[in-house]
Structures are given as structure tokens and as C-alpha cells.
Protein backbone atom coordinates (compact mmCIF):
# COMPACT_ATOMS: atom_id res chain seq x y z
CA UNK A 1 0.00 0.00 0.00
CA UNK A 2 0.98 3.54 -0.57
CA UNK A 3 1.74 5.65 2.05
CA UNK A 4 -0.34 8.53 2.39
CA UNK A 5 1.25 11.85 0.92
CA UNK A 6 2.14 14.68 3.66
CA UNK A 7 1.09 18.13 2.54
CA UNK A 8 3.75 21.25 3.85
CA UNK A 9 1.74 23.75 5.06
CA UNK A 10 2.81 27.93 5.51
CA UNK A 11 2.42 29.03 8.95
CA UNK A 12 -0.81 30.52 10.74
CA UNK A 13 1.03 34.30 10.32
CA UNK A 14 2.18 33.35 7.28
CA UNK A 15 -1.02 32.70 6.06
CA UNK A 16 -2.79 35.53 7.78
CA UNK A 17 -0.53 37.90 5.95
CA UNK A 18 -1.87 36.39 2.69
CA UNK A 19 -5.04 36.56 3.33
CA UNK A 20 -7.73 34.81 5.21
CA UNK A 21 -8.26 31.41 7.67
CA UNK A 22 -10.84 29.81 7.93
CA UNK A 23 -10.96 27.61 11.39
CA UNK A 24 -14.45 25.23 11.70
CA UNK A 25 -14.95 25.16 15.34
CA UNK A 26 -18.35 23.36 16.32
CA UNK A 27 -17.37 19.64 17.36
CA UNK A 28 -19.63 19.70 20.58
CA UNK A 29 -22.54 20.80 19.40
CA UNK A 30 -22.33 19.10 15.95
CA UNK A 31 -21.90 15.34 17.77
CA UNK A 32 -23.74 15.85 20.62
CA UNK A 33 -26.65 16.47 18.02
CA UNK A 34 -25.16 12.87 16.59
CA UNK A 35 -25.88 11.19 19.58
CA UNK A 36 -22.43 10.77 20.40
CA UNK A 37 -21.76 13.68 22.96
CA UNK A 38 -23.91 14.43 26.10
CA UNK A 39 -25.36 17.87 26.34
CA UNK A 40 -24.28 19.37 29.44
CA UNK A 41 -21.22 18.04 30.43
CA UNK A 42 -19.90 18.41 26.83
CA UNK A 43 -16.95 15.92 27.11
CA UNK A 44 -15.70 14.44 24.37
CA UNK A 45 -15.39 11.48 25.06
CA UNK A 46 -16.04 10.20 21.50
CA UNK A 47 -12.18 10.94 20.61
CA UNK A 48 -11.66 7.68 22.74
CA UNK A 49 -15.15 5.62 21.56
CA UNK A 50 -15.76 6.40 17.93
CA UNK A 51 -11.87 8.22 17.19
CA UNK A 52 -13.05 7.17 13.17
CA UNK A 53 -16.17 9.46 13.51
CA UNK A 54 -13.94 12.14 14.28
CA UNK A 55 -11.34 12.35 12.13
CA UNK A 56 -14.44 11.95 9.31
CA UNK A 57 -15.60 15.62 10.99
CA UNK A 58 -12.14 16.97 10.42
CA UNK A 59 -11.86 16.01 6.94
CA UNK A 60 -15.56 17.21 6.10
CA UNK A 61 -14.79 20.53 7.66
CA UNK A 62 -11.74 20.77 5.62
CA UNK A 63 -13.53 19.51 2.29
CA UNK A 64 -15.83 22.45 3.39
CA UNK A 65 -13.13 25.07 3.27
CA UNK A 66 -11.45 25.16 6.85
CA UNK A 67 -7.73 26.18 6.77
CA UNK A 68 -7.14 24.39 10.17
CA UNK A 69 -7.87 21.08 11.45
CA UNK A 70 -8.22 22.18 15.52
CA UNK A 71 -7.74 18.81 17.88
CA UNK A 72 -11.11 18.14 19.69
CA UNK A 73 -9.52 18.90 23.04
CA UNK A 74 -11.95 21.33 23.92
CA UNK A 75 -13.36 20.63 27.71
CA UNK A 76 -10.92 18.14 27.48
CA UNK A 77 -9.33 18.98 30.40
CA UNK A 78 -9.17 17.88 33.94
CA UNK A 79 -12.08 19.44 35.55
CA UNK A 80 -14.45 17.84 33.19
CA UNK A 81 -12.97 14.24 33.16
CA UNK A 82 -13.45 14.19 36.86
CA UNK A 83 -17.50 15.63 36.90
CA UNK A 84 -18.18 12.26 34.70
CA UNK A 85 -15.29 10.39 36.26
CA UNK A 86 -12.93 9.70 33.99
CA UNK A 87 -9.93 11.60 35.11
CA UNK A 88 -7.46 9.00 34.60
CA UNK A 89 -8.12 8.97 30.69
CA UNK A 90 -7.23 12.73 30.43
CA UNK A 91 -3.61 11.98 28.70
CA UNK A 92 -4.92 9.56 26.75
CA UNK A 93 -8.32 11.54 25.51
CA UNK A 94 -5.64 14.78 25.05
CA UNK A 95 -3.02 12.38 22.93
CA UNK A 96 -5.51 10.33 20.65
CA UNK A 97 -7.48 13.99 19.78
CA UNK A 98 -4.16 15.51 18.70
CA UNK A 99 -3.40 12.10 16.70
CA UNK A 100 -6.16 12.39 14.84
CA UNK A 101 -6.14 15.79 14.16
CA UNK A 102 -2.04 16.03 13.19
CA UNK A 103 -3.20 12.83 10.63
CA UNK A 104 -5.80 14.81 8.89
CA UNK A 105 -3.76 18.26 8.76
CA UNK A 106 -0.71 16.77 7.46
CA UNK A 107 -2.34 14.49 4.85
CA UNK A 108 -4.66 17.90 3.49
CA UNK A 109 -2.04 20.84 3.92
CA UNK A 110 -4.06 22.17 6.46
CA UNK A 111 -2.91 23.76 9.80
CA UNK A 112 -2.68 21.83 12.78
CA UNK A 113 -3.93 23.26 16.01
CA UNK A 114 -4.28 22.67 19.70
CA UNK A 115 -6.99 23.36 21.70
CA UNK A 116 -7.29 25.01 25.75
CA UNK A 117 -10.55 26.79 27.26
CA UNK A 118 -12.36 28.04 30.15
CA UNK A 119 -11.36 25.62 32.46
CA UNK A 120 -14.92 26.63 35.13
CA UNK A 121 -13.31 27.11 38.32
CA UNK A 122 -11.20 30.11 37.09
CA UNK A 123 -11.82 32.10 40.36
CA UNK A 124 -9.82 35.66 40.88
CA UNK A 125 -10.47 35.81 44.81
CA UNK A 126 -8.90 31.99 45.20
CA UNK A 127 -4.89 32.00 44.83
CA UNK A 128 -5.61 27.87 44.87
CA UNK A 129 -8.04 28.13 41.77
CA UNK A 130 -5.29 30.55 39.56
CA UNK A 131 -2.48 27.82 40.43
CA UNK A 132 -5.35 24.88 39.21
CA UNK A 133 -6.24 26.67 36.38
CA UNK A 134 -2.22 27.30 35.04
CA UNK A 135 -1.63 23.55 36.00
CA UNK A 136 -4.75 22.14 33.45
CA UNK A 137 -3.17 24.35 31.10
CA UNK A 138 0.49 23.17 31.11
CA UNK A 139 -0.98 19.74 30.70
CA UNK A 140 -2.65 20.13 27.98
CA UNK A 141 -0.10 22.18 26.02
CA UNK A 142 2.26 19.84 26.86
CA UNK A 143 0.54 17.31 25.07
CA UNK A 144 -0.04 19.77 22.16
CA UNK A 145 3.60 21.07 21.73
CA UNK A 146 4.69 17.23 22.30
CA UNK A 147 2.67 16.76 19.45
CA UNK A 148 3.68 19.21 17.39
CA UNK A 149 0.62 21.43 16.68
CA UNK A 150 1.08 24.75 14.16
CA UNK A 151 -0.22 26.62 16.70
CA UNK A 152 -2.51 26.56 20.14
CA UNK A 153 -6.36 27.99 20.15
CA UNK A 154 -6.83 29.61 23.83
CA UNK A 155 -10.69 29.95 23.74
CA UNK A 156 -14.30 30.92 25.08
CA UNK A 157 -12.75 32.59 27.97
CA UNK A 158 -15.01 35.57 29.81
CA UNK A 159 -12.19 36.24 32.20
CA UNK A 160 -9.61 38.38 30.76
CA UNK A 161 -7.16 37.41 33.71
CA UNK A 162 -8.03 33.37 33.06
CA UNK A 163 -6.82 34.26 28.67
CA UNK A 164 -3.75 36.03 30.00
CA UNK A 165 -2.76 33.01 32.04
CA UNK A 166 -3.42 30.45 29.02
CA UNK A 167 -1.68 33.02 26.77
CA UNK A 168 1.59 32.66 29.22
CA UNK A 169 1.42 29.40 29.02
CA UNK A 170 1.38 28.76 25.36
CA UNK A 171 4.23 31.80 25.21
CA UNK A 172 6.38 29.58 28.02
CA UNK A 173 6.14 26.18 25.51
CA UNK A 174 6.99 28.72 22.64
CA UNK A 175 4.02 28.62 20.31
CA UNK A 176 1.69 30.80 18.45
CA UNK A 177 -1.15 31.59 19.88
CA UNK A 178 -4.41 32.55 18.94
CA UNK A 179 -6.63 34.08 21.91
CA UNK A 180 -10.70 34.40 22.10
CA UNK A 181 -12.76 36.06 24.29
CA UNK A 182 -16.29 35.20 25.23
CA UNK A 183 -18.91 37.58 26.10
CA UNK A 184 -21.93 36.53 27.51
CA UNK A 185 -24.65 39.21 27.91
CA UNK A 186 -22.76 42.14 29.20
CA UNK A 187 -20.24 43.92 27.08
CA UNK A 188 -17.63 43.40 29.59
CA UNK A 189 -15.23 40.70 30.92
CA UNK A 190 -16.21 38.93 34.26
CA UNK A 191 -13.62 41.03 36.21
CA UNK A 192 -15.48 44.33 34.49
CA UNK A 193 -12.99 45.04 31.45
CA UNK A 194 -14.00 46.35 28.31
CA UNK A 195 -13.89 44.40 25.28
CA UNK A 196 -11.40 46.56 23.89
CA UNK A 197 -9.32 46.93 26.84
CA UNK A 198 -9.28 43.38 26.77
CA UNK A 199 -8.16 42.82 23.68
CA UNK A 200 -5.27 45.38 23.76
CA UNK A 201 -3.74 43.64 26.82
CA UNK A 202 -4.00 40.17 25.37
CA UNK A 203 -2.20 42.28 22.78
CA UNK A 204 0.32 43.36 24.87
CA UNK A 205 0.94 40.05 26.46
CA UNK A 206 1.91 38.54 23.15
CA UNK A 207 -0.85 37.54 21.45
CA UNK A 208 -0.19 36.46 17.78
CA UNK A 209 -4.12 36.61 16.96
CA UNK A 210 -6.89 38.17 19.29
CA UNK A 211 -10.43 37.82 19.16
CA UNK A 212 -14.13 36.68 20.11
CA UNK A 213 -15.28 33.38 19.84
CA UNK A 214 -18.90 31.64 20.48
CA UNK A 215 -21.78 32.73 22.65
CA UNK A 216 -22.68 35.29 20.77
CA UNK A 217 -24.10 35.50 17.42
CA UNK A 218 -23.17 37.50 13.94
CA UNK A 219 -25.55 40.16 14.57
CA UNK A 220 -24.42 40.82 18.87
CA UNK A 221 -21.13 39.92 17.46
CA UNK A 222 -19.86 42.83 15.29
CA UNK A 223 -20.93 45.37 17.64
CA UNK A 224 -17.74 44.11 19.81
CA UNK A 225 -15.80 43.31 16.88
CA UNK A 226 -15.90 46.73 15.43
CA UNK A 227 -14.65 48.20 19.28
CA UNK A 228 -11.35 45.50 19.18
CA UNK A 229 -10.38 46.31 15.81
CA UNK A 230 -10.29 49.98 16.72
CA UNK A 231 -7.94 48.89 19.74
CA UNK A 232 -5.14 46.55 18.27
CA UNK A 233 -3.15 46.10 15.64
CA UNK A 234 -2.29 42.50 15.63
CA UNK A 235 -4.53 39.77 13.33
CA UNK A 236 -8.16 39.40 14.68
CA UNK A 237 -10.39 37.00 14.85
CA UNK A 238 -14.11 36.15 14.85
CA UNK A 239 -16.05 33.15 15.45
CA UNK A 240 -19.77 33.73 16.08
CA UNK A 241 -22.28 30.66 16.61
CA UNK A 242 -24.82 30.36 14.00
CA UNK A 243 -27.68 31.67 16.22
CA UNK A 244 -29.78 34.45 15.58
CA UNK A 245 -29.14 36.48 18.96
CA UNK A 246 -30.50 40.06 19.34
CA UNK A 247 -29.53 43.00 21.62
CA UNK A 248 -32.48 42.15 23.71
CA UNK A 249 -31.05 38.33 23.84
CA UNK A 250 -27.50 38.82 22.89
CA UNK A 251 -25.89 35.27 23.76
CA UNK A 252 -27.12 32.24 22.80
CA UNK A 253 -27.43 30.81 26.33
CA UNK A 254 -29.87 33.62 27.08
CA UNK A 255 -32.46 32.83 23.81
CA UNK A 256 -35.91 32.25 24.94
CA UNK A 257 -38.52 30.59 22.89
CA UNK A 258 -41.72 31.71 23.25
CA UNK A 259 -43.63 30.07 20.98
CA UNK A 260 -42.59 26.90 22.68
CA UNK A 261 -44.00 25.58 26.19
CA UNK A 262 -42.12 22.46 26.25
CA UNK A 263 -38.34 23.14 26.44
CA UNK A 264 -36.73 21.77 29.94
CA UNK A 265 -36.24 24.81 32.09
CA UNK A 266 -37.79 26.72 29.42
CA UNK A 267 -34.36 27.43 27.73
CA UNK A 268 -33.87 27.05 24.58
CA UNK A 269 -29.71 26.80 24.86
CA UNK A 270 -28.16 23.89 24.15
CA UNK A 271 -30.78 21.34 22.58
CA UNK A 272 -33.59 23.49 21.50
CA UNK A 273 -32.13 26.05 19.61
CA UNK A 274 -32.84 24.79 16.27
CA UNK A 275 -35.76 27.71 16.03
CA UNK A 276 -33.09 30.52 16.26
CA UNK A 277 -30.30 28.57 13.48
CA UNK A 278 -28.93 30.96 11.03
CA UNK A 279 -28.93 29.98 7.56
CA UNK A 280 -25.97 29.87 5.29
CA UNK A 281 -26.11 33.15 3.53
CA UNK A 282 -26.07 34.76 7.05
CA UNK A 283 -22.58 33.17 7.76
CA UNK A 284 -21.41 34.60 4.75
CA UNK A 285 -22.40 38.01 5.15
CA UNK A 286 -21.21 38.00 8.25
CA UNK A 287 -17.81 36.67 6.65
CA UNK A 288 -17.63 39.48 4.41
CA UNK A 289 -18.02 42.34 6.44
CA UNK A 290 -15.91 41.22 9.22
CA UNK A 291 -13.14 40.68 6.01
CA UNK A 292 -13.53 44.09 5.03
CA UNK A 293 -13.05 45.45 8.74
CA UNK A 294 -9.80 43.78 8.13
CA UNK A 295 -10.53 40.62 10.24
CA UNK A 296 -8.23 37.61 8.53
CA UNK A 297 -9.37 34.66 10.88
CA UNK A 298 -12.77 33.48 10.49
CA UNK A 299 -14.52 30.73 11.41
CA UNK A 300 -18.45 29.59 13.53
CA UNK A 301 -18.56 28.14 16.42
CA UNK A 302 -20.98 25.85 18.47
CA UNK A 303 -23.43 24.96 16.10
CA UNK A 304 -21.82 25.03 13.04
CA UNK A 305 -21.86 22.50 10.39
CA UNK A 306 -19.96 22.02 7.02
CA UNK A 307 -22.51 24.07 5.11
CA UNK A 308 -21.85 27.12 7.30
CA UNK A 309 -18.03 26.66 6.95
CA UNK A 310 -18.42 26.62 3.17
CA UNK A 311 -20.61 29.71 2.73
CA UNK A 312 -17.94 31.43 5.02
CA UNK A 313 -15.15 30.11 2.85
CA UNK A 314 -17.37 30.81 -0.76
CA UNK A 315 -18.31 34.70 0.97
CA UNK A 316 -14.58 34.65 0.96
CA UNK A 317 -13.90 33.93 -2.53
CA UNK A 318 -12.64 30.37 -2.37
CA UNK A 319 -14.42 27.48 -3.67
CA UNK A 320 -13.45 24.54 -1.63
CA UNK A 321 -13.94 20.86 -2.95
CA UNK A 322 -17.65 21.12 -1.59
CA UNK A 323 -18.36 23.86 -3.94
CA UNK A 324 -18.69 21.74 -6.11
CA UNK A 325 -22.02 20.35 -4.35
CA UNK A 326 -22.81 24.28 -4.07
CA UNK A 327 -26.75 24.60 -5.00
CA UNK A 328 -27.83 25.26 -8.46
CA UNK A 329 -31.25 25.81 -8.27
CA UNK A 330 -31.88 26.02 -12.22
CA UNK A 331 -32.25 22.16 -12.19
CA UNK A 332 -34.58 22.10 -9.53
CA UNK A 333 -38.34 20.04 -10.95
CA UNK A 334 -40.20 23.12 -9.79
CA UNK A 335 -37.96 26.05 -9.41
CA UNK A 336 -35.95 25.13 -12.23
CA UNK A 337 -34.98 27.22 -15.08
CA UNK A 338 -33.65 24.06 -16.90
CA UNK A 339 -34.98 23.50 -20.51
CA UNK A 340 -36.15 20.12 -19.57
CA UNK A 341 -37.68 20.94 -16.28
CA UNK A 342 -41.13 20.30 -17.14
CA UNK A 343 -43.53 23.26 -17.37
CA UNK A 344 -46.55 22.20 -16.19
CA UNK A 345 -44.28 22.35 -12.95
CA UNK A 346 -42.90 25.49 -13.48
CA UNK A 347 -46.24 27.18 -13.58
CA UNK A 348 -47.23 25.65 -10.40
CA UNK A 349 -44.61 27.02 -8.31
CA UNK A 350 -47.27 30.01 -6.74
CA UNK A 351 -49.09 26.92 -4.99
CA UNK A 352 -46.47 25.24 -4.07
């Protein structure tokens, strides 16, 4: 058998400098909606069970148009495996996620990227919590550098002080690092700093790529977006989930569904959000104008799905191998404009 062909790949700056990434983000939500990922704890514990199914996501997302295969090590981390009790596979989980992901990356000339966040118990009045939170970091980049990632995603954090303290640590093991905030309903950081202000001392810490990721969407997005790029120079980036959140409901967790009565604690975040899912074209408006602000990394987060990834990538100019799947609705039996689609169709299409 031949062995599979290794792709070299131009760094994340590189890259940047040239134009835009594209990162898919979204492996929670997208296998939890599977049936292969709880909802709630969000472990993913399907790196370990079904490690095929993953490395199939990777490769769809990349077919799609992502630039970076990211390892599912996202709430990977030590506080998680011991809420479900599984603490003593958190090398292993860490290891096999960055195996997969490395595989796919080298093999498709993609970059290759390792994965911290919020660790939960990020506490700034508890000296013991800052020293638990570093050490769950230096584990998992460990594993990451060990394994030779591109780069290392620090992500979803809403404490400023708990980003600077993954940024150090990625900086300590020498790697590039890209650095998300997440804002939940207020326009500030737990600890009361401004987005901006934020942003410029990630910045200022050594950032190589500063940004917002997930819990809010496009439209409660930009608003913030528009403030960081006015505050930093270095490469931004932006990662909405594809939820329709308003300034009235800004972050997804805060959607409420009133026109159903049957939701669980009558809220609609994480498994009834379906109501609220932006469509494709949204994604890639969204795409655009963050492009023209001069944002180069772009991606969705929870809730995205290969379709999104490719209208963000096709907004963008590319046309990634799925483009070729793109729709064409001229051949459609009713919509068609197709000289064989039949007409007695075509002039039903007011009743259909």
C-alpha cells in the first residue's frame, strides 16, 4: 500500500498575511446532536469511543473550506474528566485527539492546532483556583507542543485574567497563539474590562491573533468586533455561533422561545435552539463584512456545520472541494430554469 502523501503547510502568520483562515470550530454541538456527545457536560469522550467518527468531521470541515484542522480537546481537560469520572483517561483523551487531528492536517495541507478553554473554576479571589487553572493548562499544552501542533487555540474565555494566564502558558512552551474572548450578555469581561481593553492587553501580552469566539451571534457579534479592531493592531479573529441572537437576547445561552412551552427549564440553549439557526447566507455576510473590517481569521462556532463553513469560505472567494455540491437551483423540478424541467411544474410554483 501507498503511504499517504504529507502536505507542507505555511504558517498561521504566514497565512494571515496572505489573506484569510478559515478555522471550523463546532465539534460539541455538531456530535452531541449525533448522539455521540452528552449535552451538558460536553466531554468528548467520542475521541476515545468512535476516534473514526472524528477524524471523518475533520476532513468534512476541511472539504468544506477550513484552513485548520483544531484537535477536539476542547473541555478536554481535567475538571471535566473528573464531573463524569474519567480523570485518569485525560492523557490519553488529550493524545488520541491531537493524533487524529495532526493525521488529517498533514495528509490535506491544512494547519494543525491545539486546543485550551475556560477551564470553570477560574476564580480571581482563590490563589488555589489561579495555580489549578495554570496547572490544566500546562498539561494540555504539553501534550499539544509534544505533538507538534502549528499553533494553540486559547478559547471561550469571559475572564480576561483566566486568557492572559493560558496566553503565558502557550508563550512559556513557545508557540503561536491565537486568543478568544467570550462575552456573555454584558459587554464586559467577568472582572469588568472592556472588550477593547481586553483585547489590547491580550495584545500586549503577546498575542499572535486576538479575538471573540462563540456565545454570541453575527448580529451581537460585530458590535464588539468593530470596538477590538479599533484597539489593536495585531490579526483578529471572529467566530460567532450560527444563532440568531439580538440586543435584547445577545448570547445564545440567554435565547428564549416563546412560541414553545415544552423546552426543559424553558431554555432554549443547548438542545432546543434549532428555532433561532442561522442559515448559510447569514454566515457569509457575516464573513464578508468582518473581512472588510480587516478581520483575517474566520470561522463559527458551536453549532456550526460544514454548510456554514463553506458559505464562510465561498463569501470569501474560495471554492473549496464542496463547492462543487454548491446549490444550483436552475435544475430544480419546480424552481428550475432548466430546458427540460417540465412546465406544467414550473407554472405551479405560486401553490407550491
Amino acid at each position: 500500500m501507498a503511504a499517504k502523501r504529507v502536505v507542507k503547510t505555511k504558517s498561521l502568520l504566514d497565512r494571515l498575511s496572505a489573506g484569510p483562515v478559515i478555522c471550523a470550530e463546532g465539534y460539541l454541538f455538531e456530535f452531541e446532536r449525533r448522539g455521540y456527545l452528552q449535552a451538558g457536560a460536553f466531554v468528548p469522550e467520542i475521541v476515545l469511543e468512535q476516534p473514526h467518527l472524528v477524524e471523518q468531521l475533520h476532513r468534512e470541515f476541511v472539504h468544506a473550506g477550513s484552513d485548520v484542522v483544531q484537535a477536539f480537546t476542547y473541555y478536554a481537560h481535567r475538571q471535566k474528566l473528573r464531573i463524569i469520572g474519567r480523570e485518569k483517561d485525560l492523557a490519553r483523551m488529550n493524545r488520541m485527539a491531537l493524533k487524529i487531528a495532526k493525521k488529517v492536517a498533514r495528509e490535506t495541507g491544512t494547519l494543525f492546532a491545539g486546543d485550551i478553554c475556560n477551564t470553570n473554576i477560574y476564580d480571581p479571589a482563590d490563589p488555589k483556583s489561579v495555580k489549578a487553572v495554570r496547572g490544566m493548562f500546562e498539561e494540555q499544552v504539553g501534550w499539544a507542543a509534544e505533538a507538534g501542533v502549528d499553533f494553540i487555540i486559547g478559547e471561550t474565555f469571559s475572564y480576561g485574567q483566566e486568557a492572559l494566564i493560558a496566553l503565558d502558558v502557550i508563550k512559556q512552551a513557545k508557540k503561536t497563539a491565537a486568543i478568544t474572548l467570550a462575552m456573555h450578555q454584558d459587554d464586559v469581561t467577568r472582572e469588568g474590562w472592556s472588550v477593547a481593553d481586553a483585547a489590547k492587553r491580550l495584545e500586549a501580552a503577546g498575542a499572535d491573533v486576538v479575538g471573540l469566539n462563540c456565545i454570541r451571534g453575527p448580529r451581537t457579534m460585530m458590535p464588539l468586533l468593530k470596538r477590538i479592531r479599533r484597539a489593536i493592531e495585531c490579526p483578529m479573529a471572529a467566530l460567532p455561533v450560527p444563532f440568531r441572537t439580538s440586543p435584547k437576547q445577545p448570547s445564545f445561552q440567554s435565547l428564549h422561545d416563546a412560541n414553545c412551552q415544552c423546552i426543559p427549564g424553558d431554555r432554549a440553549f443547548p438542545t432546543a435552539l434549532d428555532p433561532f439557526t442561522c442559515n448559510r447566507y447569514e454566515l457569509g455576510e457575516f464573513a464578508k463584512s468582518a473581512y472588510a473590517m480587516g478581520i483575517r481569521y474566520l470561522g463559527v462556532c458551536c453549532g456550526a456545520g460544514p454548510h456554514h463553513i463553506r458559505a464562510v469560505a465561498e463569501a470569501l472567494g474560495r471554492k473549496p472541494p464542496a463547492s462543487r455540491f454548491s446549490p444550483d437551483m436552475s435544475k430544480h423540478a419546480f424552481l428550475g430554469t432548466h430546458r427540460l424541467v417540465a412546465k406544467v411544474n414550473r407554472r405551479y410554483v405560486g401553490r407550491l
